[in-house]
PDB file of N, CA and C in Angstrom:
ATOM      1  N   UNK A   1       0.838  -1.174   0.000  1.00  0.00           N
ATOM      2  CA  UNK A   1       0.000   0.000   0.000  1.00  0.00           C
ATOM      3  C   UNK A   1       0.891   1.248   0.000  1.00  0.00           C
ATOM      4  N   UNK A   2       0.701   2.046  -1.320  1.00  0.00           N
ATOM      5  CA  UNK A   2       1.301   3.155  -0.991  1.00  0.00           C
ATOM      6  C   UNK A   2       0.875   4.480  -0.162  1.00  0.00           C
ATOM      7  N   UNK A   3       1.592   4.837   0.929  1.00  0.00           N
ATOM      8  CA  UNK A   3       0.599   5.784   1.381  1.00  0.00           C
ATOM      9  C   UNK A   3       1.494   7.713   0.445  1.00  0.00           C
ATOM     10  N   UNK A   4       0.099   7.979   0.514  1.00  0.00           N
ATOM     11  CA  UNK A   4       0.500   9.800   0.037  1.00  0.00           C
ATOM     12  C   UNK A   4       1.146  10.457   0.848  1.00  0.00           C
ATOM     13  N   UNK A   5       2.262  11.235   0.499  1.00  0.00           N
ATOM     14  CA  UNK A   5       2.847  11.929   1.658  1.00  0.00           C
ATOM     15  C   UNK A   5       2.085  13.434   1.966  1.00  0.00           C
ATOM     16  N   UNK A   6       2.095  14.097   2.939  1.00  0.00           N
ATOM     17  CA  UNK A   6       1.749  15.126   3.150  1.00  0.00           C
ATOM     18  C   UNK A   6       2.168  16.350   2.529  1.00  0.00           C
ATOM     19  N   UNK A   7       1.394  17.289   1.923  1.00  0.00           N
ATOM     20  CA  UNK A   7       2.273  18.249   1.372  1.00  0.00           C
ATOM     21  C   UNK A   7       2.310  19.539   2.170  1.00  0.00           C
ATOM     22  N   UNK A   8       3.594  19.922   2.249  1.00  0.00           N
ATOM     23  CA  UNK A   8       4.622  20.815   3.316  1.00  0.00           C
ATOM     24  C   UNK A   8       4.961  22.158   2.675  1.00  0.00           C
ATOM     25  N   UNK A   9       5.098  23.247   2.955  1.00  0.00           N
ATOM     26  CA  UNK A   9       5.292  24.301   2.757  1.00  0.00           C
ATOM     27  C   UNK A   9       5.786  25.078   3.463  1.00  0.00           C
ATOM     28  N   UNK A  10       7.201  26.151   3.572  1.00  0.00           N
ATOM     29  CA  UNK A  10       7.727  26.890   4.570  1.00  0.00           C
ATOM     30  C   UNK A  10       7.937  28.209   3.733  1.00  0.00           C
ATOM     31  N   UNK A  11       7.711  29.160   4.069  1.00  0.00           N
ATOM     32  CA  UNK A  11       8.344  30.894   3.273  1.00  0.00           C
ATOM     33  C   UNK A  11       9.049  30.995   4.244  1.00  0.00           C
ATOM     34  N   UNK A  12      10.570  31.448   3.093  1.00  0.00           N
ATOM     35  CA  UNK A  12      11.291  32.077   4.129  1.00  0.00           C
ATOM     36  C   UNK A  12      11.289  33.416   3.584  1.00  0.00           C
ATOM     37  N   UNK A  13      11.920  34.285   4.715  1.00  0.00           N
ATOM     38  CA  UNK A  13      11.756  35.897   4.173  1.00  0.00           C
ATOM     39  C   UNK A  13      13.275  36.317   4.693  1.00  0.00           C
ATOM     40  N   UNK A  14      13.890  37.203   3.585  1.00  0.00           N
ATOM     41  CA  UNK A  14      15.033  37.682   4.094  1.00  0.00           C
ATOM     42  C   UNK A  14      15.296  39.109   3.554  1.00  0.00           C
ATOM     43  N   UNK A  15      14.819  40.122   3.118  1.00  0.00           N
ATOM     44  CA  UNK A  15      14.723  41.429   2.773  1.00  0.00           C
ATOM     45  C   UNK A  15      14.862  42.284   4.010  1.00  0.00           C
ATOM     46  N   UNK A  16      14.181  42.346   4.736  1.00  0.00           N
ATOM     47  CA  UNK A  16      14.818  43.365   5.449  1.00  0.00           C
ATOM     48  C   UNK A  16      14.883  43.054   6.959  1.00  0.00           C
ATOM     49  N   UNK A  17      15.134  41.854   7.360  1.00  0.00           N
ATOM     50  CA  UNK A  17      15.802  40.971   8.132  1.00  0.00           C
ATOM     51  C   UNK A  17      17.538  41.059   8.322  1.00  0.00           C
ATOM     52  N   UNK A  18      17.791  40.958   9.458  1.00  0.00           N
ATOM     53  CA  UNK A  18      19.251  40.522   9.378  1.00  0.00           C
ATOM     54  C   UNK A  18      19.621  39.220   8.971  1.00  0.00           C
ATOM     55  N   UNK A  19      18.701  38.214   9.317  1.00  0.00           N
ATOM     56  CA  UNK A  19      18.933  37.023   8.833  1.00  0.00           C
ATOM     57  C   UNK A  19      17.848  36.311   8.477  1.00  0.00           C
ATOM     58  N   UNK A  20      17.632  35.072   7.313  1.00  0.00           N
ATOM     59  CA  UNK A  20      16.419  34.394   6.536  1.00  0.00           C
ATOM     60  C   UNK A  20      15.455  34.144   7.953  1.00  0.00           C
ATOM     61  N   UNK A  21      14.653  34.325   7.899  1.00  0.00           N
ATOM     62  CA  UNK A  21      13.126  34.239   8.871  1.00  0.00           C
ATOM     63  C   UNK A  21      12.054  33.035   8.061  1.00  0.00           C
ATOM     64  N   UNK A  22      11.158  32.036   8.915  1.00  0.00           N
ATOM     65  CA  UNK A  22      10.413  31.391   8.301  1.00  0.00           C
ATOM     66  C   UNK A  22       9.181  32.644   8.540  1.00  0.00           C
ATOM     67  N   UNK A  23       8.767  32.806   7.345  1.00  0.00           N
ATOM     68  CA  UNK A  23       7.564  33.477   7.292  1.00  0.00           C
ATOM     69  C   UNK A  23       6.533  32.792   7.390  1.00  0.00           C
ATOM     70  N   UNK A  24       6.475  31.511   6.682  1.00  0.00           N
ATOM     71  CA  UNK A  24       5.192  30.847   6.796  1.00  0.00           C
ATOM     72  C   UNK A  24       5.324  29.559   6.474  1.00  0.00           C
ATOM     73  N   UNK A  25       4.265  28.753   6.687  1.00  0.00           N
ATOM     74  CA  UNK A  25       4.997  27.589   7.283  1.00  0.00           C
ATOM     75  C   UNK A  25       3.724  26.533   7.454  1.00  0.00           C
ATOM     76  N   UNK A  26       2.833  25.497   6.644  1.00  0.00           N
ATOM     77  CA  UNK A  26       2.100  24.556   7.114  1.00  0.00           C
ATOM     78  C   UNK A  26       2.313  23.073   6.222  1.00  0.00           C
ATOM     79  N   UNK A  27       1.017  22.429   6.770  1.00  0.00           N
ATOM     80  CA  UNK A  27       0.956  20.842   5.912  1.00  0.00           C
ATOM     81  C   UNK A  27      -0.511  20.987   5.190  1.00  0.00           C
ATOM     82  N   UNK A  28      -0.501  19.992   4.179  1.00  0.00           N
ATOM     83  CA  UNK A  28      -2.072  19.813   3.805  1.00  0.00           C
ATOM     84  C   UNK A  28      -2.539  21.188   3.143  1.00  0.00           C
ATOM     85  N   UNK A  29      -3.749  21.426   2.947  1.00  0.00           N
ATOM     86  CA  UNK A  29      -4.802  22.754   3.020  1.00  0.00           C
ATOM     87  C   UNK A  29      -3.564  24.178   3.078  1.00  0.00           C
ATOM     88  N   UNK A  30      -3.005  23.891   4.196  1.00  0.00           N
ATOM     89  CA  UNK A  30      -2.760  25.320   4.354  1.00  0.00           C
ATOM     90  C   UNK A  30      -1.363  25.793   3.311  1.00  0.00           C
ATOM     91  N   UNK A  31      -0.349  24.515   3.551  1.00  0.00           N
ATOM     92  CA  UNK A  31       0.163  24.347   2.642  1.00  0.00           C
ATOM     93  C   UNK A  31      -0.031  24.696   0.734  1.00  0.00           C
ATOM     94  N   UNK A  32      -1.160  24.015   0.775  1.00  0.00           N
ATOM     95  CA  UNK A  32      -1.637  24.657  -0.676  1.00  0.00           C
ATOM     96  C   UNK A  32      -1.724  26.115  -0.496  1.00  0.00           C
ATOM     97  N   UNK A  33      -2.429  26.661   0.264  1.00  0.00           N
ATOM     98  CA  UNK A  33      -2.692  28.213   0.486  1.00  0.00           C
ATOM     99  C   UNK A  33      -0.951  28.745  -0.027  1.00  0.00           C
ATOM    100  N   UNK A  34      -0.017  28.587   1.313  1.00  0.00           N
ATOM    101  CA  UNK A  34       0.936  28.993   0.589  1.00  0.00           C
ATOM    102  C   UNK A  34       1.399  29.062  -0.427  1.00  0.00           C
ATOM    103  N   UNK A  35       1.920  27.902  -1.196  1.00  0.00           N
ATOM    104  CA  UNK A  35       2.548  27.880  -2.197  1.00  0.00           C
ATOM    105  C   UNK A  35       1.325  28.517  -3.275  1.00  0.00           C
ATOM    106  N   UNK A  36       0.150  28.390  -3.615  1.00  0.00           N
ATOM    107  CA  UNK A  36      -0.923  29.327  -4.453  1.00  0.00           C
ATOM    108  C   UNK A  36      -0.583  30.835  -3.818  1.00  0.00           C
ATOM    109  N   UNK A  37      -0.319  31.179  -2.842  1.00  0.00           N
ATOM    110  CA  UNK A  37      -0.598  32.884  -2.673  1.00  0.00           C
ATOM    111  C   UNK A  37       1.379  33.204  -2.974  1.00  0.00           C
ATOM    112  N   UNK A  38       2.345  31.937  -2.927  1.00  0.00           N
ATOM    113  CA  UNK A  38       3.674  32.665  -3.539  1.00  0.00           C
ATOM    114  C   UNK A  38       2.875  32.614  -5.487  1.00  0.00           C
ATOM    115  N   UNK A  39       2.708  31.687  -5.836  1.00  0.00           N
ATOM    116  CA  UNK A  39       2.345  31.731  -7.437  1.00  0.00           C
ATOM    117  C   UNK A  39       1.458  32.868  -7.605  1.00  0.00           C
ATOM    118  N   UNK A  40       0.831  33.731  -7.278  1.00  0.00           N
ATOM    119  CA  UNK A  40       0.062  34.571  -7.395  1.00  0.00           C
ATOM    120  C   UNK A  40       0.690  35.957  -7.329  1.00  0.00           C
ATOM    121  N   UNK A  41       2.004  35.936  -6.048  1.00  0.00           N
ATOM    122  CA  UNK A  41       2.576  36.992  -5.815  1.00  0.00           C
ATOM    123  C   UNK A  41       3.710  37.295  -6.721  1.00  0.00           C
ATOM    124  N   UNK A  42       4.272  36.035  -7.631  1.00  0.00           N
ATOM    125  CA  UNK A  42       5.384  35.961  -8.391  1.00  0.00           C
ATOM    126  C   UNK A  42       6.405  35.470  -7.578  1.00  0.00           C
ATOM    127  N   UNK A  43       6.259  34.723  -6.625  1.00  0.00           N
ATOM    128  CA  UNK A  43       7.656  34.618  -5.256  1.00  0.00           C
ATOM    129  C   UNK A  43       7.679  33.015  -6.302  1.00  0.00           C
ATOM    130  N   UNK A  44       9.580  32.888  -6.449  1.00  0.00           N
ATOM    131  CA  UNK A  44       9.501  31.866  -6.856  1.00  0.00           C
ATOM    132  C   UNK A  44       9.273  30.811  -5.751  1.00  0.00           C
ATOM    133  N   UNK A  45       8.994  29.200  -6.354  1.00  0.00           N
ATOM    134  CA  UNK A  45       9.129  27.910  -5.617  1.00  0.00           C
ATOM    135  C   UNK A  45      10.337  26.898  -5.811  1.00  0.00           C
ATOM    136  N   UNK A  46      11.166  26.969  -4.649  1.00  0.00           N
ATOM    137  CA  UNK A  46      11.804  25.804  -4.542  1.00  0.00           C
ATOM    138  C   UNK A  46      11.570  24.525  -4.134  1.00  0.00           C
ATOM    139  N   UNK A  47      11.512  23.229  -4.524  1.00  0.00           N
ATOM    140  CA  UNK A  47      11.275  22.357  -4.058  1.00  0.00           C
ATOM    141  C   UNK A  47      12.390  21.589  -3.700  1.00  0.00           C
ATOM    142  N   UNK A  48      12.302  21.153  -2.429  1.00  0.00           N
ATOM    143  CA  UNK A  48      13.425  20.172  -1.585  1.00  0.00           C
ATOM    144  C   UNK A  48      13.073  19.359  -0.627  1.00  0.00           C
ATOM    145  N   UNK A  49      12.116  18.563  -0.998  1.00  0.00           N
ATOM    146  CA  UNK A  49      11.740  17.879   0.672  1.00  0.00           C
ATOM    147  C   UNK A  49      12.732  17.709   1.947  1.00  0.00           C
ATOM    148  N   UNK A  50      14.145  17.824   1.669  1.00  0.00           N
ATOM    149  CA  UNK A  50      14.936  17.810   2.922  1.00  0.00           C
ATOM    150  C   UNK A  50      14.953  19.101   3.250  1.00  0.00           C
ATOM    151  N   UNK A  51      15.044  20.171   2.806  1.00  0.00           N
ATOM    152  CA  UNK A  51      14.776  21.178   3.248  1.00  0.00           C
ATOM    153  C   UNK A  51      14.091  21.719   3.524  1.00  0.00           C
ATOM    154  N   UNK A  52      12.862  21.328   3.538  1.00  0.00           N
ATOM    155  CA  UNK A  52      11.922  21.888   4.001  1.00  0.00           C
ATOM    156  C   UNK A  52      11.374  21.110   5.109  1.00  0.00           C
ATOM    157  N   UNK A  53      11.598  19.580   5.322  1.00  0.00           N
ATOM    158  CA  UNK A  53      11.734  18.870   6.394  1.00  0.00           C
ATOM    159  C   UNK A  53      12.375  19.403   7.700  1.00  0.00           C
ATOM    160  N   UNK A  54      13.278  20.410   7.403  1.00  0.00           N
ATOM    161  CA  UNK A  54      13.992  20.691   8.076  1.00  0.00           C
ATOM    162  C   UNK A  54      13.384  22.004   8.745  1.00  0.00           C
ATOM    163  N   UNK A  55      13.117  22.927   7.540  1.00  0.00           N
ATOM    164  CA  UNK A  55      12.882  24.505   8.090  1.00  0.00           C
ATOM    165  C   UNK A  55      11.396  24.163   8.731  1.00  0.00           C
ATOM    166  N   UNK A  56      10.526  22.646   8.360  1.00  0.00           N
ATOM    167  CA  UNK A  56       9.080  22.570   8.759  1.00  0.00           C
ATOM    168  C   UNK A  56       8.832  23.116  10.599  1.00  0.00           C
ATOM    169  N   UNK A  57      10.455  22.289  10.659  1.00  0.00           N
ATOM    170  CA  UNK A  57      10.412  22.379  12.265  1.00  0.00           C
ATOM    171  C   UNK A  57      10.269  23.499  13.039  1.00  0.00           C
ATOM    172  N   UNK A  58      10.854  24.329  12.433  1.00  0.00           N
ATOM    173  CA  UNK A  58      11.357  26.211  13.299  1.00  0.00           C
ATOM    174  C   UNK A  58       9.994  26.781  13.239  1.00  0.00           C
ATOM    175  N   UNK A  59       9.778  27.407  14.221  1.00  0.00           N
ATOM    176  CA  UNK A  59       8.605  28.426  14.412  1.00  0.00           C
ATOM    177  C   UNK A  59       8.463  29.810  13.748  1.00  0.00           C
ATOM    178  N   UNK A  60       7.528  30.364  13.125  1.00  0.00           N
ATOM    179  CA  UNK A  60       6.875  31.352  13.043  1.00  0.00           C
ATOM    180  C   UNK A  60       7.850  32.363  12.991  1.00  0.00           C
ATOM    181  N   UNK A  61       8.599  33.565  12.387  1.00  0.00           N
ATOM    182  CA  UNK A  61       9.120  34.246  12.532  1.00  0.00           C
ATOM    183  C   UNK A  61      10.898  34.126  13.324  1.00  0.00           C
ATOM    184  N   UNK A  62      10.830  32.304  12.964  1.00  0.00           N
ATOM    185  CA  UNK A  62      12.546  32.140  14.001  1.00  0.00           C
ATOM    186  C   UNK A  62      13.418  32.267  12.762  1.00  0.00           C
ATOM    187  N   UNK A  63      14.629  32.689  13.067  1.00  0.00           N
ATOM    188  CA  UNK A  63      15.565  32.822  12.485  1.00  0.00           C
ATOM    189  C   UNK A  63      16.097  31.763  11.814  1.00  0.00           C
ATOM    190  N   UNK A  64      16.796  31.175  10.222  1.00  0.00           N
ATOM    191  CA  UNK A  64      17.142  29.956  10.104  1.00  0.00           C
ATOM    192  C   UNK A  64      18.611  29.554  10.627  1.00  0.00           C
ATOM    193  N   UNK A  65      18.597  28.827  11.308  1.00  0.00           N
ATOM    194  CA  UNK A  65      19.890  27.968  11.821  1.00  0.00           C
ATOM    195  C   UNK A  65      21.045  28.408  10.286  1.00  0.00           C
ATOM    196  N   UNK A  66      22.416  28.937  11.856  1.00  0.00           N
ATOM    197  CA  UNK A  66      23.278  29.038  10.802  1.00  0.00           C
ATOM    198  C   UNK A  66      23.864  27.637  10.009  1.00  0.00           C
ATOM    199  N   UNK A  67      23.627  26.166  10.552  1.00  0.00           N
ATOM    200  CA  UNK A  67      23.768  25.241   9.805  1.00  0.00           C
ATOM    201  C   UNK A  67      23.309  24.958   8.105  1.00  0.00           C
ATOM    202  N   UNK A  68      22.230  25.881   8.090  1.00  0.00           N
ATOM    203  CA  UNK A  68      21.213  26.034   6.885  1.00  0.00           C
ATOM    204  C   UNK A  68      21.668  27.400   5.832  1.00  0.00           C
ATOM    205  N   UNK A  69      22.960  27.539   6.310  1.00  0.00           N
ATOM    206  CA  UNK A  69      22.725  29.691   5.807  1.00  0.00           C
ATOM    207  C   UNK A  69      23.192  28.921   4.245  1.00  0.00           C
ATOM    208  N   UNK A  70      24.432  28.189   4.064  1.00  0.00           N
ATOM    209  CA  UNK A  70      24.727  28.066   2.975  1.00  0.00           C
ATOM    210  C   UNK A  70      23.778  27.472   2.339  1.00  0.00           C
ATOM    211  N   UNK A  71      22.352  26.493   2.559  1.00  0.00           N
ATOM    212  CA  UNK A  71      21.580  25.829   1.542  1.00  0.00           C
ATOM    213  C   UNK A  71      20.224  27.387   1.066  1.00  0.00           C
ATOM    214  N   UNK A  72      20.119  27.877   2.517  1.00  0.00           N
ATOM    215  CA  UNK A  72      19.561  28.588   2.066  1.00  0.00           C
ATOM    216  C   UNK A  72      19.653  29.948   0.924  1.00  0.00           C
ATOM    217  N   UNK A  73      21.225  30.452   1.575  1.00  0.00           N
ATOM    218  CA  UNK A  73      21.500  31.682   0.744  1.00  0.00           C
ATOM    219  C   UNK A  73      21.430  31.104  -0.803  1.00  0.00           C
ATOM    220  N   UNK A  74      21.896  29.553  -1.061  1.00  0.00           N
ATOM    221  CA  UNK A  74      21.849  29.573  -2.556  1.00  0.00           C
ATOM    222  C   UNK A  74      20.136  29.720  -3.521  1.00  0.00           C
ATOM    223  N   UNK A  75      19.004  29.535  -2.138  1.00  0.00           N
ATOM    224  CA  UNK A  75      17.723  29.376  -2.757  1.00  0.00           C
ATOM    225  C   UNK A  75      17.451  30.846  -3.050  1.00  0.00           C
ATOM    226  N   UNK A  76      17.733  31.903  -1.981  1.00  0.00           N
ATOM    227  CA  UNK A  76      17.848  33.025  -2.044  1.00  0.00           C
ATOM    228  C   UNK A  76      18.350  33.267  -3.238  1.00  0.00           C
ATOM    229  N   UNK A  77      19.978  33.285  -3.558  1.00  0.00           N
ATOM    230  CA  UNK A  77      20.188  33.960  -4.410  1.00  0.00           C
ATOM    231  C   UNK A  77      19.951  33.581  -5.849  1.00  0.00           C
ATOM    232  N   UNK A  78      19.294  32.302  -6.199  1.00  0.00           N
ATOM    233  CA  UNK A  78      18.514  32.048  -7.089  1.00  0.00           C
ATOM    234  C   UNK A  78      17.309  33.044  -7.378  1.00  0.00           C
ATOM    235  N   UNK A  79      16.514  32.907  -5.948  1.00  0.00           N
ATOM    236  CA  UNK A  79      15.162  33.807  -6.156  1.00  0.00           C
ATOM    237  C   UNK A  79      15.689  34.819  -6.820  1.00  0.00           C
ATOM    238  N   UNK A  80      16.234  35.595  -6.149  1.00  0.00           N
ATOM    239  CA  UNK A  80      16.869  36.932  -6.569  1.00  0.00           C
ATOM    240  C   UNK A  80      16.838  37.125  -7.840  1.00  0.00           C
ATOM    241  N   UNK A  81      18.052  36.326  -8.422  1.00  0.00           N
ATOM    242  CA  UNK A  81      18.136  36.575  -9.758  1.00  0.00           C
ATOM    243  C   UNK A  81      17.248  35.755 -10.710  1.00  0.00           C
ATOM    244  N   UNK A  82      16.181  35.215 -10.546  1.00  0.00           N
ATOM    245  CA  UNK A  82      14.864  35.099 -11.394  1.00  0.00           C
ATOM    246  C   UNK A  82      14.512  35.952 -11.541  1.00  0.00           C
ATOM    247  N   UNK A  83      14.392  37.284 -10.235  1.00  0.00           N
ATOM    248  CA  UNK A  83      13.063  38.199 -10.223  1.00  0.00           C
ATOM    249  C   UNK A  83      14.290  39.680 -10.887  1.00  0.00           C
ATOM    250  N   UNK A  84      15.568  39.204 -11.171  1.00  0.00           N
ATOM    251  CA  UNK A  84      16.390  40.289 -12.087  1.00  0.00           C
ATOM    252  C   UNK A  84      16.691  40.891 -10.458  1.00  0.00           C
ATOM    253  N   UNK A  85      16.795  40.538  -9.324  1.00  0.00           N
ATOM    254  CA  UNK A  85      17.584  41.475  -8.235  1.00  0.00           C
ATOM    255  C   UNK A  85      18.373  41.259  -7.673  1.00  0.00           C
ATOM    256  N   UNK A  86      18.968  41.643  -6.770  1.00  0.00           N
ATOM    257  CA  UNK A  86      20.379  41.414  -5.814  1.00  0.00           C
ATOM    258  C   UNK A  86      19.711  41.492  -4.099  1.00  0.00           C
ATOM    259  N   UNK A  87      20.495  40.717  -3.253  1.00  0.00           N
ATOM    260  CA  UNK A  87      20.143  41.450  -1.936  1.00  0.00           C
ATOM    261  C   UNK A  87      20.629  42.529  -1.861  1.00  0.00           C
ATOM    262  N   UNK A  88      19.715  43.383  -1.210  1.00  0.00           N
ATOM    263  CA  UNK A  88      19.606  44.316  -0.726  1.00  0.00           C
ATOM    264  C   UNK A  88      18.722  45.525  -1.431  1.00  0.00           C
ATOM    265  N   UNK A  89      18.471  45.008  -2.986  1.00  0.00           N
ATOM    266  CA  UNK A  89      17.097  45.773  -3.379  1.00  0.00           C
ATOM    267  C   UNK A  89      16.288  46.367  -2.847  1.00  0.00           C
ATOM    268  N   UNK A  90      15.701  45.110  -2.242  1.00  0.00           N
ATOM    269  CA  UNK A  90      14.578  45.617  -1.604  1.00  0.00           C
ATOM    270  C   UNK A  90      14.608  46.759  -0.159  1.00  0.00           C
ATOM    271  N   UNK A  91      15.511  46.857   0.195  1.00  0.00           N
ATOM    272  CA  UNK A  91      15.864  47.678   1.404  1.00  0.00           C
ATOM    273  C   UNK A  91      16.422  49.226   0.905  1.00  0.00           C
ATOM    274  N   UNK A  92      16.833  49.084  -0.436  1.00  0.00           N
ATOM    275  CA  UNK A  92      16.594  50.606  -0.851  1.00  0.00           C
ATOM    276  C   UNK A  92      15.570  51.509  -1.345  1.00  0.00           C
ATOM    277  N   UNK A  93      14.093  50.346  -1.382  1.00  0.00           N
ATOM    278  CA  UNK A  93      12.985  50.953  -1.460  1.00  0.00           C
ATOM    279  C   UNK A  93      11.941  51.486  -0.503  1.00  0.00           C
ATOM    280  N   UNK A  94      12.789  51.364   0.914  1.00  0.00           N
ATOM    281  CA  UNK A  94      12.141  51.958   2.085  1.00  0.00           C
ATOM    282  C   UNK A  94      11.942  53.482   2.039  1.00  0.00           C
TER     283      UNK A  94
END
């Protein structure tokens, strides 16, 4: 019997943070919500089930473990340059 796995979703946010933040974060239902309201907003999607296995764990607005900075900064600086930007863009539009 195969069983379905659950589907998982984490936003991280790092613009005007000192360091990547889980913004948002569920399973199932809510999960869909996320990843539909990044496709809507233009935020790209990475998919990694270990990584996101991982960030599933951290709470609400926690900082990501510096163990994670190098997997993350590379998702980051992917996003980035999909959407044509650099860090720190967004912090000169305050």
């Amino acid at each position: 019997m195969n069983k379905v796995k659950e589907q998982i979703a984490v936003a991280i946010e790092y613009g005007l943070n000192e360091t990547p933040i889980v913004s948002a974060s569920g399973r199932g239902e809510l999960a869909q919500k996320i990843i539909d309201a990044a496709h809507k907003a233009g935020i790209p999607i990475h998919k990694d089930e270990d990584l996101v296995g991982l960030l599933s764990i951290l709470e609400l607005d926690e900082a990501i473990p510096k163990e994670l900075y190098q997997v993350v900064a590379e998702v980051l600086a992917y996003s980035y340059w999909l959407r044509g930007m650099k860090p720190g863009d967004e912090k000169s539009n305050e």
